[in-house]
N, C-alpha and C. Protein backbone atom coordinates (compact mmCIF):
# COMPACT_ATOMS: atom_id res chain seq x y z
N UNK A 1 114.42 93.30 98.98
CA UNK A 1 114.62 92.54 100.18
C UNK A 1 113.33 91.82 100.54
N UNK A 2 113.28 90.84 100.98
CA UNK A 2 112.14 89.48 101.79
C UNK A 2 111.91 89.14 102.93
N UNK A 3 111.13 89.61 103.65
CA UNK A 3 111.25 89.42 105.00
C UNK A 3 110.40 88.32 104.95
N UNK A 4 111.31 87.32 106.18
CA UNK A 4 110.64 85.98 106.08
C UNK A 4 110.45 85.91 107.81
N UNK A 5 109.25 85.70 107.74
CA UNK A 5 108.75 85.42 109.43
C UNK A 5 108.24 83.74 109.36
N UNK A 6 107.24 83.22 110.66
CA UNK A 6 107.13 82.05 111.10
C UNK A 6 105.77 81.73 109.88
N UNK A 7 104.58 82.67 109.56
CA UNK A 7 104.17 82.96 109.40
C UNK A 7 103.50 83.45 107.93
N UNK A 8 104.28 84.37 107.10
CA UNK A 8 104.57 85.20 106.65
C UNK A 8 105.44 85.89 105.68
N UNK A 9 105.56 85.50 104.39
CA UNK A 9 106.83 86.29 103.79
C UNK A 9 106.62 87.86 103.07
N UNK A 10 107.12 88.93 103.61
CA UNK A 10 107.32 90.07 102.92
C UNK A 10 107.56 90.15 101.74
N UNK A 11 107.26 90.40 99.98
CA UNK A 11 108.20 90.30 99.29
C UNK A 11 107.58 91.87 98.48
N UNK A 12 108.58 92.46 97.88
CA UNK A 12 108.56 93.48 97.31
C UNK A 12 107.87 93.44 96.09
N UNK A 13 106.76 94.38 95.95
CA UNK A 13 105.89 94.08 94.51
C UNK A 13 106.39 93.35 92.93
N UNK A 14 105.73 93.04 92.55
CA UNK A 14 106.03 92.90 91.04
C UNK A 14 104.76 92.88 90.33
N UNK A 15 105.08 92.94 88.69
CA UNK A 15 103.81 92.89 88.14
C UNK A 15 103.13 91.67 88.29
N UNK A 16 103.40 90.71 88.47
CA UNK A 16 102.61 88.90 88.76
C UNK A 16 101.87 89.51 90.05
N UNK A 17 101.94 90.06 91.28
CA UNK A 17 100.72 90.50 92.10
C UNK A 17 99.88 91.63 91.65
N UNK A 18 99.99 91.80 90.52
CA UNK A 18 98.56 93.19 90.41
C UNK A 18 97.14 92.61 90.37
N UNK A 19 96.97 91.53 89.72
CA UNK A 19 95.50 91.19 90.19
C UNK A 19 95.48 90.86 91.81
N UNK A 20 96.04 90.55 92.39
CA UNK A 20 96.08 90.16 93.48
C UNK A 20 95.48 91.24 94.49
N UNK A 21 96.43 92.73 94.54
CA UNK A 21 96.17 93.48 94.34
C UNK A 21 94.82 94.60 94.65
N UNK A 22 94.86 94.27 93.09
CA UNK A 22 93.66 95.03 92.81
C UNK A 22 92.44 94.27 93.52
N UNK A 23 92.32 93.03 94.01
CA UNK A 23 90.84 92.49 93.68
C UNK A 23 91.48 93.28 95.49
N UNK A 24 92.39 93.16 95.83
CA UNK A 24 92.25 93.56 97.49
C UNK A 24 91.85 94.65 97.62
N UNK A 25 91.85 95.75 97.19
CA UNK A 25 91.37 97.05 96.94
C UNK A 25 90.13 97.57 96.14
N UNK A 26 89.93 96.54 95.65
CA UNK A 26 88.35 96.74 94.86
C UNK A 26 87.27 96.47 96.03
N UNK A 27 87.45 95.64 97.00
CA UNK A 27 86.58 94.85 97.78
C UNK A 27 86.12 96.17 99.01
N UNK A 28 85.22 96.31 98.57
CA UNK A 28 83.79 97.13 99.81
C UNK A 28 84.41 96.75 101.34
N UNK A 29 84.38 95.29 101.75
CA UNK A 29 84.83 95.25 102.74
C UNK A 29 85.75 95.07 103.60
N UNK A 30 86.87 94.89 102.63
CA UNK A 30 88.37 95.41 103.11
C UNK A 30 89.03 96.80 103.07
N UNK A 31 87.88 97.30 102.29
CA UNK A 31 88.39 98.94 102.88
C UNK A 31 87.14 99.35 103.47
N UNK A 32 86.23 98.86 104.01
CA UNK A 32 84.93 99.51 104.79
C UNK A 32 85.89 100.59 105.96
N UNK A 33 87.10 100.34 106.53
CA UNK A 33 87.47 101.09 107.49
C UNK A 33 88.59 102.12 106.86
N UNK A 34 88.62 102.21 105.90
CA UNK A 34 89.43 103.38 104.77
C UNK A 34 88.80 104.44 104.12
N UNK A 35 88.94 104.67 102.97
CA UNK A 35 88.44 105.43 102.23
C UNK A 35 87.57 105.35 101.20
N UNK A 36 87.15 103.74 101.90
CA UNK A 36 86.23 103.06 100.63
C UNK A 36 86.86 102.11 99.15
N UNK A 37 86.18 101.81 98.48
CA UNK A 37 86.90 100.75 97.52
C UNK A 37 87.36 101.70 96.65
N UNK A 38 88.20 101.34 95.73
CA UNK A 38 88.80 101.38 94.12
C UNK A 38 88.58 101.26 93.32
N UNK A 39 88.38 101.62 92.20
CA UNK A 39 87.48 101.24 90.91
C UNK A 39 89.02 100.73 90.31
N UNK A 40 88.75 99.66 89.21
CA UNK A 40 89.40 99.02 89.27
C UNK A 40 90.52 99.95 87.91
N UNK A 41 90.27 101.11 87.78
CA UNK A 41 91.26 102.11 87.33
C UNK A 41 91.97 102.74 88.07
N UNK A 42 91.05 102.85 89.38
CA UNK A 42 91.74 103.54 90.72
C UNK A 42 93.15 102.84 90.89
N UNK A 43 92.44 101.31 91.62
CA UNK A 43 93.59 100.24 91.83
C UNK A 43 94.15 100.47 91.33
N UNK A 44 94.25 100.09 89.73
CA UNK A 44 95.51 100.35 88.73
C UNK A 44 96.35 101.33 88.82
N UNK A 45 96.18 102.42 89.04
CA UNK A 45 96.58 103.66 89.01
C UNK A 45 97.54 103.53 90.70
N UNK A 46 97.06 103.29 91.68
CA UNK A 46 97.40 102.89 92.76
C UNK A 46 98.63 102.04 92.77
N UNK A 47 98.36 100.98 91.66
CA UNK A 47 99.27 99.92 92.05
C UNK A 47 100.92 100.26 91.45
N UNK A 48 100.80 101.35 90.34
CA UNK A 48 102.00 101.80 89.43
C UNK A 48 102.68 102.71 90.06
N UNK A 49 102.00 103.24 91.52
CA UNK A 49 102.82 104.41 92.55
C UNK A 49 102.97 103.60 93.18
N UNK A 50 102.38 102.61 93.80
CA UNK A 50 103.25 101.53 94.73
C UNK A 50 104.22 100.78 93.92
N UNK A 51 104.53 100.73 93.17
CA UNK A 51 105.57 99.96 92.71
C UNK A 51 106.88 101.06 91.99
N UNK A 52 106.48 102.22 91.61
CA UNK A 52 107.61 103.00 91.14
C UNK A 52 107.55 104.48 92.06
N UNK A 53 106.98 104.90 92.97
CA UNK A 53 107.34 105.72 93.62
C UNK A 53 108.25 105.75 94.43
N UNK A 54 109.18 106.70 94.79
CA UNK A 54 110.35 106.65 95.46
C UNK A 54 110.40 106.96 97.16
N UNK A 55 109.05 107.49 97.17
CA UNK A 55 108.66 107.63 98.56
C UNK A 55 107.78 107.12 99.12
N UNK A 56 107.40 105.70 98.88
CA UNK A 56 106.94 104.63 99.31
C UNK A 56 108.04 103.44 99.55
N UNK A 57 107.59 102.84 99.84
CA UNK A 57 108.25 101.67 100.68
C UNK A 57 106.60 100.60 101.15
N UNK A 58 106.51 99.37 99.56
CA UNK A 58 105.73 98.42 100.19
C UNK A 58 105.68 97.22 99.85
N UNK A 59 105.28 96.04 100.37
CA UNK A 59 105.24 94.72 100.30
C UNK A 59 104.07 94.02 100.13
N UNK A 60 104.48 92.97 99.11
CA UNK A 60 103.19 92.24 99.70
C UNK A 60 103.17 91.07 100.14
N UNK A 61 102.13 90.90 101.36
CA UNK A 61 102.19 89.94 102.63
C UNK A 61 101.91 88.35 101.89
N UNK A 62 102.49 86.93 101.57
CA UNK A 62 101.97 86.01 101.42
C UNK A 62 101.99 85.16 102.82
N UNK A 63 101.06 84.13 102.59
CA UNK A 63 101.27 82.96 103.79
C UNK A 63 102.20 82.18 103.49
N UNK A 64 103.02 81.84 104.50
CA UNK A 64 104.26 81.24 104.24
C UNK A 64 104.40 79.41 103.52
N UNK A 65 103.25 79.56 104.57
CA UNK A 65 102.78 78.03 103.49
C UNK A 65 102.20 77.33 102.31
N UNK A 66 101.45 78.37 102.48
CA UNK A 66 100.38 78.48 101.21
C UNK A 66 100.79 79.18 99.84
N UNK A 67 101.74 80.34 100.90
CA UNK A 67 101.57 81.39 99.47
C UNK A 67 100.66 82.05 98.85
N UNK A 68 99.66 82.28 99.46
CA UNK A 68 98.30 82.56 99.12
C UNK A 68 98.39 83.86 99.69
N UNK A 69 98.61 85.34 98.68
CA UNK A 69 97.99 86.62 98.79
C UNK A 69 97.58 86.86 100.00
N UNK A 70 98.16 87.67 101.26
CA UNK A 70 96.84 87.96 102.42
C UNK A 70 97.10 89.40 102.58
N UNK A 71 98.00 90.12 101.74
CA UNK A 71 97.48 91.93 102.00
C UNK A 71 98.59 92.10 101.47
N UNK A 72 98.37 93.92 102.19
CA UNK A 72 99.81 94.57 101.70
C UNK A 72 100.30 95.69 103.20
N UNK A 73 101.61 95.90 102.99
CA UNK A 73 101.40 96.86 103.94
C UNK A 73 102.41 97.74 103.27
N UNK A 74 102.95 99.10 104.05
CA UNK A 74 103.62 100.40 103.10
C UNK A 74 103.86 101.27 104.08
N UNK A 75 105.03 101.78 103.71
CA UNK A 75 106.07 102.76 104.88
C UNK A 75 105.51 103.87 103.64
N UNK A 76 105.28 105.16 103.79
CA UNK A 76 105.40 106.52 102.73
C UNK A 76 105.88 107.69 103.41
N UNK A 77 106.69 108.43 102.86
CA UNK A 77 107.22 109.83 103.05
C UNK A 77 106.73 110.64 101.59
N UNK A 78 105.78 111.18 102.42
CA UNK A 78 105.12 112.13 101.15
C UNK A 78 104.64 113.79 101.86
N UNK A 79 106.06 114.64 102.20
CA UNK A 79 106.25 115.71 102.70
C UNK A 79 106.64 115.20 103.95
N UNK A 80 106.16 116.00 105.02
CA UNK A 80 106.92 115.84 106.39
C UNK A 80 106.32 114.91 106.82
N UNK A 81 104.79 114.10 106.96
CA UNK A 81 104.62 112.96 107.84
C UNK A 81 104.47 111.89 107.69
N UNK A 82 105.81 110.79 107.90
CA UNK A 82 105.77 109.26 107.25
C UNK A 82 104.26 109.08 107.89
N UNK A 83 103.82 108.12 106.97
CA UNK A 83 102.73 106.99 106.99
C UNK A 83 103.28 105.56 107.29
N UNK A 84 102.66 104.74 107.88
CA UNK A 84 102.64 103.43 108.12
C UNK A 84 100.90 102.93 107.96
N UNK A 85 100.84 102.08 106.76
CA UNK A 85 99.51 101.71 106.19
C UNK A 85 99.98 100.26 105.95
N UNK A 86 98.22 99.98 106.06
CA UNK A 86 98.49 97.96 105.75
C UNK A 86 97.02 97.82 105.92
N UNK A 87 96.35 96.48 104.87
CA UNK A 87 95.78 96.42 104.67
C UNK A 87 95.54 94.09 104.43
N UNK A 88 94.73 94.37 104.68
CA UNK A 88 94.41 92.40 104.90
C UNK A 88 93.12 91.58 104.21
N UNK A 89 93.22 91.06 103.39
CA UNK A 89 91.74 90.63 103.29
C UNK A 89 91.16 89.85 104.02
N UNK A 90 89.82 90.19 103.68
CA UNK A 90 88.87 90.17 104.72
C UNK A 90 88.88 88.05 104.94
N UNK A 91 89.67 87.11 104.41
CA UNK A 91 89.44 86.00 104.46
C UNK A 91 90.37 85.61 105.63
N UNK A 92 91.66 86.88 105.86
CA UNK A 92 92.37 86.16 106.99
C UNK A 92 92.20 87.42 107.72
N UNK A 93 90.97 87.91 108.21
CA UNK A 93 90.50 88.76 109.48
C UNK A 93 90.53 87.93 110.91
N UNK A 94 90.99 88.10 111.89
CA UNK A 94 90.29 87.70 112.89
C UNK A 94 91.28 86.05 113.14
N UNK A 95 92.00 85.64 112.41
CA UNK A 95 93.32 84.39 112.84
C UNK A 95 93.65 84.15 113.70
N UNK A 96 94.94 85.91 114.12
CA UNK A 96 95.25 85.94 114.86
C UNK A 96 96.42 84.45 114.95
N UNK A 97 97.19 84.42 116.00
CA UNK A 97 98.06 83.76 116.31
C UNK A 97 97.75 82.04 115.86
N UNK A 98 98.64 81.14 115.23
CA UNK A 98 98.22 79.68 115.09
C UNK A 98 98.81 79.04 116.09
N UNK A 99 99.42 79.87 117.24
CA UNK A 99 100.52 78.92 118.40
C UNK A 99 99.51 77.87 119.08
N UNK A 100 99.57 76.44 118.89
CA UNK A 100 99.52 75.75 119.82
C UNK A 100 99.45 76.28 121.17
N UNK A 101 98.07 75.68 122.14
CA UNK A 101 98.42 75.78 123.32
C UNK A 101 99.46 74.95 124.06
């Protein structure tokens, strides 16, 4: 499924976003507020449970215009307490809304 906002399209992984991906999770300062970066075996390893685990649930975020990569985000049930995680690179930090005044 694709969630399409104003904004924004949701689309469910595939292998054509793993570099995409990975370089988002390799980067020092898009996870400075996580658990730190990924080595880029980590990522890998990361990216094959986001895409075939059954108790995840994740997307990845493009700009609707552009199409240009801007994160990921992920629903997980892994024992009793769902997670809600998401993650942005650091190039579209700080946007925020494009509404016209």
């Amino acid at each position: 499924m694709t969630i399409v906002t104003r904004r924004t399209f949701l689309l469910p992984y595939t292998e054509s976003l793993q570099s995409e991906f990975l370089m988002l999770n390799c980067c020092a300062k898009n996870r400075a507020q996580m658990n730190g970066p990924h080595t880029v075996s980590s990522a890998k390893r990361l990216f094959e449970k986001v895409i075939n685990h059954e108790g995840i649930y994740s997307m990845a975020v493009l700009d609707s215009q552009t199409r240009e990569y801007m994160g990921h985000l992920f629903i997980s049930q892994d024992g009793d307490i769902p997670e809600l995680g998401f993650i942005f690179d650091k190039a579209h930090w700080g946007k925020g809304s494009r509404r016209k005044p």
